[in-house]
C-alpha atoms as a PDB file:
ATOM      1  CA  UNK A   1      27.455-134.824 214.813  1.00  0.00           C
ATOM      2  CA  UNK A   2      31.115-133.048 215.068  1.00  0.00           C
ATOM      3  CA  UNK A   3      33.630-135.832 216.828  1.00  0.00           C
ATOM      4  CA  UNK A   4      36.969-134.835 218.167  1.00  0.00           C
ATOM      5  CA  UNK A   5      40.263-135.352 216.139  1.00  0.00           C
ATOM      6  CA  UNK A   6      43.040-137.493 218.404  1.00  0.00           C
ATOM      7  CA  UNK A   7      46.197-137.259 217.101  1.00  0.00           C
ATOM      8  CA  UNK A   8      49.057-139.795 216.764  1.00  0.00           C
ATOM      9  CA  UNK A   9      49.841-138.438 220.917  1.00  0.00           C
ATOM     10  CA  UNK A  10      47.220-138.881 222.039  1.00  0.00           C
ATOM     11  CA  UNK A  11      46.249-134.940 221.705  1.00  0.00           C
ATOM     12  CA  UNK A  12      42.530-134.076 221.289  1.00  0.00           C
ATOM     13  CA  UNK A  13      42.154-131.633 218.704  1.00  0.00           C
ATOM     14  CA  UNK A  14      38.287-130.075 219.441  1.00  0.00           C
ATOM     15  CA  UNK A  15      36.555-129.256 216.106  1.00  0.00           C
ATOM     16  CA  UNK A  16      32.790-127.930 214.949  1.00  0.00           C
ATOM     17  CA  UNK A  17      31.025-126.579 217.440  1.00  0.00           C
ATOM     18  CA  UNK A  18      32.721-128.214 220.659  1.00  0.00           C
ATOM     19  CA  UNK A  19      35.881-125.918 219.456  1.00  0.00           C
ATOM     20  CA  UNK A  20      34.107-123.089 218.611  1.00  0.00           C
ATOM     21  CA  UNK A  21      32.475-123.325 222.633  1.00  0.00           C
ATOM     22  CA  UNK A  22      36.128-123.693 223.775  1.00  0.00           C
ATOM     23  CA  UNK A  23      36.870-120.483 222.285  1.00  0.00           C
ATOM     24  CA  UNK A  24      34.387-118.532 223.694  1.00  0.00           C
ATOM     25  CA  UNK A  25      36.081-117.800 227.410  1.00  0.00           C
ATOM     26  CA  UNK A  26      39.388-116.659 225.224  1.00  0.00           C
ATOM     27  CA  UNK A  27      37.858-114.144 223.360  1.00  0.00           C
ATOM     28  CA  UNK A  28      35.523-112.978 226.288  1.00  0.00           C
ATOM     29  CA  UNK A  29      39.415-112.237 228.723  1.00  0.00           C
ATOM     30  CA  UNK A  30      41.090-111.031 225.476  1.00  0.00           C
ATOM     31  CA  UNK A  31      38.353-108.681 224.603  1.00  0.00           C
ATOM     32  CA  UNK A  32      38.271-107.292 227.984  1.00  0.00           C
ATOM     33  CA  UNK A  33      41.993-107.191 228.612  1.00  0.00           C
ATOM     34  CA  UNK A  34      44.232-104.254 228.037  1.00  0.00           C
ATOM     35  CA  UNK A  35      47.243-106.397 229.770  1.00  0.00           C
ATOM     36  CA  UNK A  36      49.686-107.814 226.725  1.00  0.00           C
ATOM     37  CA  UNK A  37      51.906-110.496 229.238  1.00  0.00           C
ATOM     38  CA  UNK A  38      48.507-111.815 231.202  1.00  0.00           C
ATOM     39  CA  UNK A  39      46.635-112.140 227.443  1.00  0.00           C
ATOM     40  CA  UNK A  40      49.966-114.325 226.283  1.00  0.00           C
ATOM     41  CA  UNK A  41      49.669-116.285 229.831  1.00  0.00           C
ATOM     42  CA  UNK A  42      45.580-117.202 229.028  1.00  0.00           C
ATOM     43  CA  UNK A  43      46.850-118.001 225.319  1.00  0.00           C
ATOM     44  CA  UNK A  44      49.366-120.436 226.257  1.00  0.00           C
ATOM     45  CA  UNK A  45      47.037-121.761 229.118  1.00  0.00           C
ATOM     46  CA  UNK A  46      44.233-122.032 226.639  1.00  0.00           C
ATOM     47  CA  UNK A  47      46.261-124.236 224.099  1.00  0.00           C
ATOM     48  CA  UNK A  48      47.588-126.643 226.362  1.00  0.00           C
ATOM     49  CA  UNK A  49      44.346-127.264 228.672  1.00  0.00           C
ATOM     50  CA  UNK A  50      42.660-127.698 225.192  1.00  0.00           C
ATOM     51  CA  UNK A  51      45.019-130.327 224.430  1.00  0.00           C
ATOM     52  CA  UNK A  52      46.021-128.442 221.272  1.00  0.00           C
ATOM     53  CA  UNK A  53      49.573-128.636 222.238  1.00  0.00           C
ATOM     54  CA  UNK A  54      52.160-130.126 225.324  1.00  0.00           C
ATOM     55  CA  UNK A  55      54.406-126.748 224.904  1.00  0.00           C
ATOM     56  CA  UNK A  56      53.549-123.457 224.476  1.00  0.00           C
ATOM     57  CA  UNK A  57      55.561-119.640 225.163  1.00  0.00           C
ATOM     58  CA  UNK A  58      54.919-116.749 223.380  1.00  0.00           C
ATOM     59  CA  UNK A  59      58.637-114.409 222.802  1.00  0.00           C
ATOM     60  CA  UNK A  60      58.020-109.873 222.433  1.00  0.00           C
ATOM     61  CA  UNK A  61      60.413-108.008 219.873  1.00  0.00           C
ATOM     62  CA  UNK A  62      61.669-105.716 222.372  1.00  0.00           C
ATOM     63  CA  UNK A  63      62.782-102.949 219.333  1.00  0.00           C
ATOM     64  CA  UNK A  64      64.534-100.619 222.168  1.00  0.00           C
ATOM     65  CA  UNK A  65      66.882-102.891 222.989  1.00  0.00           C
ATOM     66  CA  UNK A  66      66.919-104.986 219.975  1.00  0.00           C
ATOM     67  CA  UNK A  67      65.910-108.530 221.464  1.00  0.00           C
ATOM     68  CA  UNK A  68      63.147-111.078 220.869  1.00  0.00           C
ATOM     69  CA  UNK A  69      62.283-112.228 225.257  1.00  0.00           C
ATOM     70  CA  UNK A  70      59.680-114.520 226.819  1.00  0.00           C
ATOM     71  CA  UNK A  71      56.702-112.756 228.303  1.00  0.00           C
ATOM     72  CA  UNK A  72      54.636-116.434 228.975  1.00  0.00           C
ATOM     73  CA  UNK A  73      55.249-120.490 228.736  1.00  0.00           C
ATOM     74  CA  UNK A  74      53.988-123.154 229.549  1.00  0.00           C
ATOM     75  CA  UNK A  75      55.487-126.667 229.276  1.00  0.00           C
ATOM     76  CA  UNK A  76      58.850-125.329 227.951  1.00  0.00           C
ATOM     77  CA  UNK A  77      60.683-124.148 231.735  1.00  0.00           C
ATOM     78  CA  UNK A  78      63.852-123.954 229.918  1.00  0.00           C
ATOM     79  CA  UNK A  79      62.892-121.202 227.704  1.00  0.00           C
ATOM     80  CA  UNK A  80      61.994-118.747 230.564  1.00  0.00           C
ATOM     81  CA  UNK A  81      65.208-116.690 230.457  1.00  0.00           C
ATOM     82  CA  UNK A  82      65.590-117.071 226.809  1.00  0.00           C
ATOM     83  CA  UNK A  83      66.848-113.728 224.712  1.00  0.00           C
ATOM     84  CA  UNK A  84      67.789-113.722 221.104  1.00  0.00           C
ATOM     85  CA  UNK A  85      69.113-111.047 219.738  1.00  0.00           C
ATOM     86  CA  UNK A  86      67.245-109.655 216.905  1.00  0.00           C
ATOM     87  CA  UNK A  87      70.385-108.909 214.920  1.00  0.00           C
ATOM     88  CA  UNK A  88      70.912-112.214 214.782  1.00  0.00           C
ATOM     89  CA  UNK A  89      69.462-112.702 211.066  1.00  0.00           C
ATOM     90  CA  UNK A  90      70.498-116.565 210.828  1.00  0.00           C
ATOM     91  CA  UNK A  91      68.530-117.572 214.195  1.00  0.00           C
ATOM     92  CA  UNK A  92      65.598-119.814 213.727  1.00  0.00           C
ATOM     93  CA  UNK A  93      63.387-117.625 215.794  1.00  0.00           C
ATOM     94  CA  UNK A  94      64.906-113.981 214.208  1.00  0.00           C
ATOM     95  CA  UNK A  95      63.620-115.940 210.460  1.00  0.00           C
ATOM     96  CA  UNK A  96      60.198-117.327 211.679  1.00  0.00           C
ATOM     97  CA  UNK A  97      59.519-113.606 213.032  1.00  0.00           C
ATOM     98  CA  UNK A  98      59.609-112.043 209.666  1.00  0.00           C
ATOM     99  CA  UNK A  99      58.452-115.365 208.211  1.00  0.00           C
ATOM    100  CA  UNK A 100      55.302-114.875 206.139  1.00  0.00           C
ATOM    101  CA  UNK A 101      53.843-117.799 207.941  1.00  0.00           C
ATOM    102  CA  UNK A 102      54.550-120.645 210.918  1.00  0.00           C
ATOM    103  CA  UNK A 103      57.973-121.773 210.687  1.00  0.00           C
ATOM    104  CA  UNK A 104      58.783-125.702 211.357  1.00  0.00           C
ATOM    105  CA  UNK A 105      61.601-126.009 213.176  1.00  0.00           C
ATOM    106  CA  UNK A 106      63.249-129.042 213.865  1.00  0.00           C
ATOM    107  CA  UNK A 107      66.638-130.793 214.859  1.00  0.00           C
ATOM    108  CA  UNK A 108      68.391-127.785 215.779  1.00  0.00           C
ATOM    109  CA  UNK A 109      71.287-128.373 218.253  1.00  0.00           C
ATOM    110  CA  UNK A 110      70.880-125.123 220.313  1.00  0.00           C
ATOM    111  CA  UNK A 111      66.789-125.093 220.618  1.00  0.00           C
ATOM    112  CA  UNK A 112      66.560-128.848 221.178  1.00  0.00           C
ATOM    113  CA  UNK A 113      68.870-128.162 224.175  1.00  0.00           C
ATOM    114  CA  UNK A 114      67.136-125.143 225.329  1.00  0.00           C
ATOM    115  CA  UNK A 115      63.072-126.625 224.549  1.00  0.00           C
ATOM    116  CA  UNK A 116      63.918-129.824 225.547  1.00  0.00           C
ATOM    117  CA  UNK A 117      61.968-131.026 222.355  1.00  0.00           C
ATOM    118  CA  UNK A 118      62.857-131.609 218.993  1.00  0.00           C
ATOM    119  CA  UNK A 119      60.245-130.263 216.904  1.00  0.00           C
ATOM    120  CA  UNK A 120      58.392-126.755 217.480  1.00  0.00           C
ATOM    121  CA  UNK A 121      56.459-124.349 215.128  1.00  0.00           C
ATOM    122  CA  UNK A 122      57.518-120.580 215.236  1.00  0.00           C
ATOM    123  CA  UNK A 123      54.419-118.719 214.468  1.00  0.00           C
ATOM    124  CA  UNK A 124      55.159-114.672 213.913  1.00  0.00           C
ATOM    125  CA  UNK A 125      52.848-111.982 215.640  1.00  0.00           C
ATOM    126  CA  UNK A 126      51.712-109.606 212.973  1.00  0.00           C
ATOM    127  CA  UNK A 127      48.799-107.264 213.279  1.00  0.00           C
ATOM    128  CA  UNK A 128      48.338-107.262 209.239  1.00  0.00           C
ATOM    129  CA  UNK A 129      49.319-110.430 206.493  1.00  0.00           C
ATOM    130  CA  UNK A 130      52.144-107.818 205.397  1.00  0.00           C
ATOM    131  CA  UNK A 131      53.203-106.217 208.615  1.00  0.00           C
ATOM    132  CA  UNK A 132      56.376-106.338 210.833  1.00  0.00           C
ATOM    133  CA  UNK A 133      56.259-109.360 213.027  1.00  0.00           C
ATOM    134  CA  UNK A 134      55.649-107.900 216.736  1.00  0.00           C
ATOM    135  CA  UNK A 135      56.588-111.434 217.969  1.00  0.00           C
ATOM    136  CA  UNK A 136      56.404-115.081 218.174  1.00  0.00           C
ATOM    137  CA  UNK A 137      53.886-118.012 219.187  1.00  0.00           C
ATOM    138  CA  UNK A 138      56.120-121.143 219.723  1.00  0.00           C
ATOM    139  CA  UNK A 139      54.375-124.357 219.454  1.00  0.00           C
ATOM    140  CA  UNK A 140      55.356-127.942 220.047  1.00  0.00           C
ATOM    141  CA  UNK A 141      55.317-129.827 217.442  1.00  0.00           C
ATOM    142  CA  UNK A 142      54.233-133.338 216.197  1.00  0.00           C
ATOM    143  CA  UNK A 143      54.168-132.608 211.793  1.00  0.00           C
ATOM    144  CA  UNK A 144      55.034-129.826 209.974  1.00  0.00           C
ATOM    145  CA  UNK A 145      51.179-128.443 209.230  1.00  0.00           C
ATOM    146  CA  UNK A 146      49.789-126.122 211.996  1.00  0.00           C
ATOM    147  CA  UNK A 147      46.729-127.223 213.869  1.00  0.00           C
ATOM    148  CA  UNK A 148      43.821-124.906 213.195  1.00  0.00           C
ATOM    149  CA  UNK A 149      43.339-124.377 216.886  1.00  0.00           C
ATOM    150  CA  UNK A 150      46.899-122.852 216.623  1.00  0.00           C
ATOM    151  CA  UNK A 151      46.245-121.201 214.048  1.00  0.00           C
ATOM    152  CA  UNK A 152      43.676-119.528 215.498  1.00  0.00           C
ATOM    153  CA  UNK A 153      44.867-118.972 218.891  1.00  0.00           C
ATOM    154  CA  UNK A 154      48.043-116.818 216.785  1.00  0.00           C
ATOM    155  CA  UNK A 155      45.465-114.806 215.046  1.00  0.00           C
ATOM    156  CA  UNK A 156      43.966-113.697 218.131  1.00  0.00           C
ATOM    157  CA  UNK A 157      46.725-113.095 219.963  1.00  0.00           C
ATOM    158  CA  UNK A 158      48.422-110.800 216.987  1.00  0.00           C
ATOM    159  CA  UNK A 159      45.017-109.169 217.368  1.00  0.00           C
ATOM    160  CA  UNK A 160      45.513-108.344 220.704  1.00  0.00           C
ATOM    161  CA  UNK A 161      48.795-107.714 220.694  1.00  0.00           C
ATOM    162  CA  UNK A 162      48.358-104.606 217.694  1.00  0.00           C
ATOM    163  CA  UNK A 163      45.105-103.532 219.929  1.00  0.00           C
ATOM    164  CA  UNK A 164      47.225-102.749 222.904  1.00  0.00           C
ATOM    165  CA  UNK A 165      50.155-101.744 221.254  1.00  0.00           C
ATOM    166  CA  UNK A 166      48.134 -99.520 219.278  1.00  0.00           C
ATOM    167  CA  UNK A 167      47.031 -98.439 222.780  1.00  0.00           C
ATOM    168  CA  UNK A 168      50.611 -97.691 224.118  1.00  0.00           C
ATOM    169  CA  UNK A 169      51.321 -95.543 220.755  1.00  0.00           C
ATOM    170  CA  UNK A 170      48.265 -93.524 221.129  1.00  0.00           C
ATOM    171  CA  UNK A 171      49.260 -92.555 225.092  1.00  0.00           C
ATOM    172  CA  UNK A 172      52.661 -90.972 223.759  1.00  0.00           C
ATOM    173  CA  UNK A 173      51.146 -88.043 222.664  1.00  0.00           C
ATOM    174  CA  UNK A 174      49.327 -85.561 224.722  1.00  0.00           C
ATOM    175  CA  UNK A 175      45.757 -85.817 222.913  1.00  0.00           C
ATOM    176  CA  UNK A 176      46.752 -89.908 222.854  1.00  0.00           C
ATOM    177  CA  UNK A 177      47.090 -89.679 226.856  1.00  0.00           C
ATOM    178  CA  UNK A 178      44.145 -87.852 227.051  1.00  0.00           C
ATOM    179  CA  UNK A 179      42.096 -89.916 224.981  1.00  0.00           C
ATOM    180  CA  UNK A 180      43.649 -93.075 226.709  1.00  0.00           C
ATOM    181  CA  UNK A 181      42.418 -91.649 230.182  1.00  0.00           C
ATOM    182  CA  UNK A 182      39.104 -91.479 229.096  1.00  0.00           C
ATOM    183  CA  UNK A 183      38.959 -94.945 227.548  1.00  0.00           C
ATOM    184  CA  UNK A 184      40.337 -95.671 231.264  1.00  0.00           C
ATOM    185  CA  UNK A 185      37.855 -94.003 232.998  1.00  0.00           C
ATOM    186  CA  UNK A 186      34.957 -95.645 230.853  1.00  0.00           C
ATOM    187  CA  UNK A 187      36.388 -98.843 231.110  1.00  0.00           C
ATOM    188  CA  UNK A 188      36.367 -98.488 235.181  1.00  0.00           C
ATOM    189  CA  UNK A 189      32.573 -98.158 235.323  1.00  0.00           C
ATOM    190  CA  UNK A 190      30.486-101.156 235.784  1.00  0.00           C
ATOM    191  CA  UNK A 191      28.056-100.453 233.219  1.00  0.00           C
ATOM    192  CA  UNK A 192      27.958 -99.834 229.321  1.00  0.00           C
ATOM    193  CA  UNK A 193      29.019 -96.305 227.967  1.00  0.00           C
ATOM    194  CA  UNK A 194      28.986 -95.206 224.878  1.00  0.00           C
ATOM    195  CA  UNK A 195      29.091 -91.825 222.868  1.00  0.00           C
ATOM    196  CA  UNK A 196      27.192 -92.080 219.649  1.00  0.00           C
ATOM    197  CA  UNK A 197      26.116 -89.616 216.904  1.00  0.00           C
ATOM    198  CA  UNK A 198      22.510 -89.079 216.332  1.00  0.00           C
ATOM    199  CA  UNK A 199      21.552 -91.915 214.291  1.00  0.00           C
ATOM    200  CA  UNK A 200      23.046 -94.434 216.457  1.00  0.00           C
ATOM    201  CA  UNK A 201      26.911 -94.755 215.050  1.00  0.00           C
ATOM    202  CA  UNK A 202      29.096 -95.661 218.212  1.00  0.00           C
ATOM    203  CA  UNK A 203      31.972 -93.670 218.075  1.00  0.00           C
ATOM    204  CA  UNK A 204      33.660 -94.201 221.383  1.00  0.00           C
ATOM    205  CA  UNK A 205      32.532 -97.144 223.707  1.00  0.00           C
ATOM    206  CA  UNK A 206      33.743 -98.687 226.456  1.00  0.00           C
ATOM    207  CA  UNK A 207      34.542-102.898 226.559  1.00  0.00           C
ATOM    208  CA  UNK A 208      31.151-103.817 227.982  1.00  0.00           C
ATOM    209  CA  UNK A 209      29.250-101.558 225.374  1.00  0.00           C
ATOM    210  CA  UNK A 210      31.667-103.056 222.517  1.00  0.00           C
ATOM    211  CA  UNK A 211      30.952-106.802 223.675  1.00  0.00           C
ATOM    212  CA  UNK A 212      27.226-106.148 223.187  1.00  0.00           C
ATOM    213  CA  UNK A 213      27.073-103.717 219.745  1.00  0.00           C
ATOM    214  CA  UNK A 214      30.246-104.888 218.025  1.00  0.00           C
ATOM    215  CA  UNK A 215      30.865-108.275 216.397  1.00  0.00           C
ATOM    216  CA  UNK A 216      35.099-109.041 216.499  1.00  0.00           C
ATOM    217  CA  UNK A 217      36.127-110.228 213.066  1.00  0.00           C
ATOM    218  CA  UNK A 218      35.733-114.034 213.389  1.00  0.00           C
ATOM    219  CA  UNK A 219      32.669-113.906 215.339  1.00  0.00           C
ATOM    220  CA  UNK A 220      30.049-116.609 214.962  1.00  0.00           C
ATOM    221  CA  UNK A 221      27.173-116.098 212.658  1.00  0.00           C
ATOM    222  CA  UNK A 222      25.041-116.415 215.210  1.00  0.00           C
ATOM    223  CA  UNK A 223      27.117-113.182 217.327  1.00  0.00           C
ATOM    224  CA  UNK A 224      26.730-111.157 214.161  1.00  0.00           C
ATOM    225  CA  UNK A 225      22.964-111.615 214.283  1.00  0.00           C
ATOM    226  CA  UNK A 226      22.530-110.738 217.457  1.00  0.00           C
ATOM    227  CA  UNK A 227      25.241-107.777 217.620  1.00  0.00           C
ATOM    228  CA  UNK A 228      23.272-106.322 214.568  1.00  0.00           C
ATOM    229  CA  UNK A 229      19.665-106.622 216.652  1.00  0.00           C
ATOM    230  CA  UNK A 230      21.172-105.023 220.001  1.00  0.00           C
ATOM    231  CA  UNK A 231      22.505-102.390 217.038  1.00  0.00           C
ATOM    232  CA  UNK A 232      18.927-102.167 215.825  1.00  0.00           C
ATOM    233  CA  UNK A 233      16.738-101.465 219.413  1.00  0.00           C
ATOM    234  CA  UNK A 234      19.720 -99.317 220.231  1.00  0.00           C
ATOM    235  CA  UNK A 235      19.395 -96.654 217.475  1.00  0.00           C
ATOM    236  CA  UNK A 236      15.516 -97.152 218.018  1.00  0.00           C
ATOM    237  CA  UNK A 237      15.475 -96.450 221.310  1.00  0.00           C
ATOM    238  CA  UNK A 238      18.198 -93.526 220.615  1.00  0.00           C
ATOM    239  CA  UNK A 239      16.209 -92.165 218.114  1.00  0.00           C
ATOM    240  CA  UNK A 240      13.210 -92.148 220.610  1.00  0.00           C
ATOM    241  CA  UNK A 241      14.945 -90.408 223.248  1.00  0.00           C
ATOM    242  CA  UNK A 242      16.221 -87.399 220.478  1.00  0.00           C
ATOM    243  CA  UNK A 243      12.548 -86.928 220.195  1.00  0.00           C
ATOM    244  CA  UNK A 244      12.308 -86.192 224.016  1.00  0.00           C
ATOM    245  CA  UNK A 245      13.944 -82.756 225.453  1.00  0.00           C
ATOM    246  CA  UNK A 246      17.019 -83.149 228.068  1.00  0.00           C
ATOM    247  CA  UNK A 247      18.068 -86.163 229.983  1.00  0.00           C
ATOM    248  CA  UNK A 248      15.931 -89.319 228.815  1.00  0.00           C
ATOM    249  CA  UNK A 249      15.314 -92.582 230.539  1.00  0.00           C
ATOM    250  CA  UNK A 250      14.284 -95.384 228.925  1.00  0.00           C
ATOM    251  CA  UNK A 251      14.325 -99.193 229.048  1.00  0.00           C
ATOM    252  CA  UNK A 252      15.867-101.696 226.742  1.00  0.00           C
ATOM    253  CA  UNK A 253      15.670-105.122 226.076  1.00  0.00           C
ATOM    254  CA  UNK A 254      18.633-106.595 224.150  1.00  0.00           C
ATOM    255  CA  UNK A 255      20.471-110.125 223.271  1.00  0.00           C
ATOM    256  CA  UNK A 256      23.984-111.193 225.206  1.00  0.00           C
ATOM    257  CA  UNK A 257      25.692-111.951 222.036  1.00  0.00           C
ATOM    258  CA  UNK A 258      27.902-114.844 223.864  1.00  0.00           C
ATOM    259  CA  UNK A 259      24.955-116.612 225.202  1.00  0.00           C
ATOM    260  CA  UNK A 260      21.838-115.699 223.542  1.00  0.00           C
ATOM    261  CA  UNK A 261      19.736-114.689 226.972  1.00  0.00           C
ATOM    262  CA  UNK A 262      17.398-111.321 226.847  1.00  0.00           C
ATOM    263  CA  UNK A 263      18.927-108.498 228.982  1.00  0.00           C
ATOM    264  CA  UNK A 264      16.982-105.492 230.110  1.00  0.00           C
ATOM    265  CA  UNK A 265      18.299-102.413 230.337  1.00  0.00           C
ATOM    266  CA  UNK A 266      17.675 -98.876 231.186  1.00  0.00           C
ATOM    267  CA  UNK A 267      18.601 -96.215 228.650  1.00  0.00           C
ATOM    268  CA  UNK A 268      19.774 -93.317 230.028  1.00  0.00           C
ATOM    269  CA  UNK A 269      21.170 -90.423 227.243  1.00  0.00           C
ATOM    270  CA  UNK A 270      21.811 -87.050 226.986  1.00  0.00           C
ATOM    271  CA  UNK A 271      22.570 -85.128 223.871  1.00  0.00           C
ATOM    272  CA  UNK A 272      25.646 -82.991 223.912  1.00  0.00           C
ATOM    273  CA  UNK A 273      26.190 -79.842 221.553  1.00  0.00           C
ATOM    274  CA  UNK A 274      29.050 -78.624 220.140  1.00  0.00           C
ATOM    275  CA  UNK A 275      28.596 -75.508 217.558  1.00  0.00           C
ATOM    276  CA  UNK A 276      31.384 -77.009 214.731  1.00  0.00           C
ATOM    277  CA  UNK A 277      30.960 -80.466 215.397  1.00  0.00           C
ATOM    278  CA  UNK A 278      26.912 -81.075 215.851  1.00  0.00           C
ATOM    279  CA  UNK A 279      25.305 -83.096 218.428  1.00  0.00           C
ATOM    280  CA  UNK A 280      25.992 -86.068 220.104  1.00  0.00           C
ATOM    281  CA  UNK A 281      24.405 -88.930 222.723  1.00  0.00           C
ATOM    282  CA  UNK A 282      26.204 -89.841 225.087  1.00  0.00           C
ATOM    283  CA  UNK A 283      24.408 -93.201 227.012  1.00  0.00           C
ATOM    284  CA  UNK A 284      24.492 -95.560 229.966  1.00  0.00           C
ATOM    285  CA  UNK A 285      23.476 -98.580 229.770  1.00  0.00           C
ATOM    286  CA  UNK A 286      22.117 -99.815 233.608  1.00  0.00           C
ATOM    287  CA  UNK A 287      21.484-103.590 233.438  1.00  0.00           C
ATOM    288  CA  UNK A 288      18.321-103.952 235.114  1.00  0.00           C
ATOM    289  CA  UNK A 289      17.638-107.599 234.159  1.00  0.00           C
ATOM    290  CA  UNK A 290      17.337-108.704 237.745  1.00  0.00           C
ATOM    291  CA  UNK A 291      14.949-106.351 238.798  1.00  0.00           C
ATOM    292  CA  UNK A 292      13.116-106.949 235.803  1.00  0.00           C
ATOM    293  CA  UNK A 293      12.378-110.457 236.517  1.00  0.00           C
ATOM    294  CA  UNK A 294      11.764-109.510 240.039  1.00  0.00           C
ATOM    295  CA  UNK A 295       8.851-107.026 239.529  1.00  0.00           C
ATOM    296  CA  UNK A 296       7.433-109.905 236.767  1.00  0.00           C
ATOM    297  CA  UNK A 297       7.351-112.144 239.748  1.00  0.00           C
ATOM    298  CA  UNK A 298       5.941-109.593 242.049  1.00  0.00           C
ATOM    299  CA  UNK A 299       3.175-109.172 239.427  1.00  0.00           C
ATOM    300  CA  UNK A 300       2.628-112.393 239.602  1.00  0.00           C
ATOM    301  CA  UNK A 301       2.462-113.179 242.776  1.00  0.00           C
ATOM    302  CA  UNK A 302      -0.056-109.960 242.999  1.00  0.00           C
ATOM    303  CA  UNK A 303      -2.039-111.704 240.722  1.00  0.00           C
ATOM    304  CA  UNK A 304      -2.048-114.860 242.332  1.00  0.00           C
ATOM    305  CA  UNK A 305      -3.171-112.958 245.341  1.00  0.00           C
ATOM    306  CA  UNK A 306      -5.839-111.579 243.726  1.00  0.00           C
ATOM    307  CA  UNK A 307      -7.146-113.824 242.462  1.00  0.00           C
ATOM    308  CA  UNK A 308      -7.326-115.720 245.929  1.00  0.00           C
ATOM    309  CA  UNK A 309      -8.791-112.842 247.363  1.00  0.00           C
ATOM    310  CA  UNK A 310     -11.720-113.486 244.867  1.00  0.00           C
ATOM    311  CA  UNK A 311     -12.216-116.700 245.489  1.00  0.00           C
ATOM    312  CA  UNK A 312     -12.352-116.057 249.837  1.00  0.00           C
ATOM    313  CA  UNK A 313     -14.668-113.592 249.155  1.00  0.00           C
ATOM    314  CA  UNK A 314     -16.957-115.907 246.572  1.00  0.00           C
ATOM    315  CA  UNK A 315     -16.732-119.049 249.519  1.00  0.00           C
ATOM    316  CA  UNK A 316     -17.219-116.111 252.342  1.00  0.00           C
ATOM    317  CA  UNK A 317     -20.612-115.371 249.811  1.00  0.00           C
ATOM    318  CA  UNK A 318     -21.392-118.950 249.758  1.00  0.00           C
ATOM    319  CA  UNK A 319     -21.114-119.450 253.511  1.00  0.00           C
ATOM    320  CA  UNK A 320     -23.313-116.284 254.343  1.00  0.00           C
ATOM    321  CA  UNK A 321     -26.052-117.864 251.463  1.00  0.00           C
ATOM    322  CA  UNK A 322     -25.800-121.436 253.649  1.00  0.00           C
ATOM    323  CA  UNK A 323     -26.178-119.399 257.256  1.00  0.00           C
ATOM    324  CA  UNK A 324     -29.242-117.206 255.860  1.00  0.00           C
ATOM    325  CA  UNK A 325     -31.138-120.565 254.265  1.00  0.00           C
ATOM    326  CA  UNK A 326     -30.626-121.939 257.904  1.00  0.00           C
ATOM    327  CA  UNK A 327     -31.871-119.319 259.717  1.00  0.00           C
END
């Protein structure tokens, strides 16, 4: 049985599976966030409701106007109109952003006056081991090693952070604008989308279709498992409906990676042709797990009634036997 690490203040530092359940809700909002400041806000929210820190703010490179500024804190008010300019090659916070990894930082005159603490760690943002650092975590600190909750936390949030900058890169072209207006426009409907090639391969899908047929990097074994079943019935049920001509409805039971419940869905694709680029699917995925269970009940409840009807009529028998012996 996994127990939870206190530290020397008192912190609780989750580990086994009780951390791996606190992550969860994290990755479910960053997954389905395209906002960078309100991701940084959950981050820093997330690490210091999960005891994993007191202090936490994450700091942008701003490259335009060459300066390193606070987009979320918590715990660390005096930091909130911090800027450091990123010319400033001798700053603690300019070094820890093109640090290989976390910086401890302690016992410097300026930051103790401005974090009100004397130790921190200055994690960099990076979206590869080797890229430039996009920003900074900032941590308080109790030793120099990093808690793996940190750790982690960073890792996701550089994740994010290259997703949706990535995001904002693409929209500054014409085809990237028109590309991100489509990922827009899937993203506002309610339901799974997804264009696919013949043999199942998603090639565009929106966040809903992506949490149930795509497994994030550091995604539980048991995720994986169930990512590559949904991926399974999906291309079955694809292939299926290639075999049908037109518009084809059909339904779907698959696995909510993030809780392990069955959800039933109805299938609806349609092939599209182009003459250089071949044929593709294009589905929508309507959850109909609610009215699954319904008509189940209904069955049952219409076979319940049946089966009372049976039995009226078998007393109603009996009764007419008694009233013809009398007579």
């Amino acid at each position: 049985m996994a127990h939870a690490a206190v530290s020397s203040t008192g912190l609780t530092l989750p580990t086994g599976a009780a951390a791996a359940e606190r992550q969860v809700p994290l990755l479910e909002y960053l997954l389905g966030s395209l906002d960078l400041v309100a991701s940084a806000r959950r981050v820093v929210d997330w690490l210091v409701e999960n005891r994993l820190t007191t202090k936490a703010a994450v700091m942008l490179a701003d490259q335009a106007n060459h300066q390193l500024v606070i987009i979320a804190e918590r715990g660390l008010p005096g930091i909130t109109d911090l800027t450091v300019d990123l010319r400033q090659e001798q700053h603690p916070f300019i070094k820890a952003l093109s640090a290989s990894r976390a910086q401890y930082i302690t016992r410097d005159p300026q930051l103790r006056r401005i974090l009100e603490t004397e130790r921190v760690h200055a994690s960099p943002l990076r979206a590869h081991a080797d890229g430039q650092g996009l920003g900074l975590l900032i941590t308080g600190a109790e030793r120099s090693q990093v808690p793996a909750g940190v750790s982690w936390a960073c890792d996701r949030l550089s994740e994010q952070l290259y997703r949706i900058r990535s995001r904002e890169t693409l929209a500054e072209t014409q085809y990237g604008q028109e590309r991100l207006l489509l990922f827009n426009i899937i993203n506002a409907v309610s339901d799974p989308v997804l264009l696919t090639d013949l043999e199942g391969q998603v090639l565009i899908a929106n966040n809903l279709a992506e949490r149930l047929l795509v497994a994030p990097d550091d995604a539980s074994e048991g995720w994986r498992r169930a990512v590559a079943l949904n991926s399974m019935l999906f291309s079955a049920a694809l292939s299926a409906s290639a075999l049908e001509s037109g518009a084809a409805r059909r339904e779907l039971l698959l696995v909510d990676p993030l809780e392990g419940s069955d959800l039933v869905y109805e299938l609806l694709s349609t092939p599209v042709r182009q003459q250089r680029q071949g044929t593709y699917v294009v589905s929508v995925l309507r959850d109909v797990t609610d009215l699954a269970r319904a008509r189940v009940e209904i069955d049952e409840s219409y076979r319940t009634l049946r089966l009372a009807q049976a039995k009226v009529r078998e007393e109603r028998h009996r009764l007419d036997l008694i009233i013809d012996s009398v007579a």
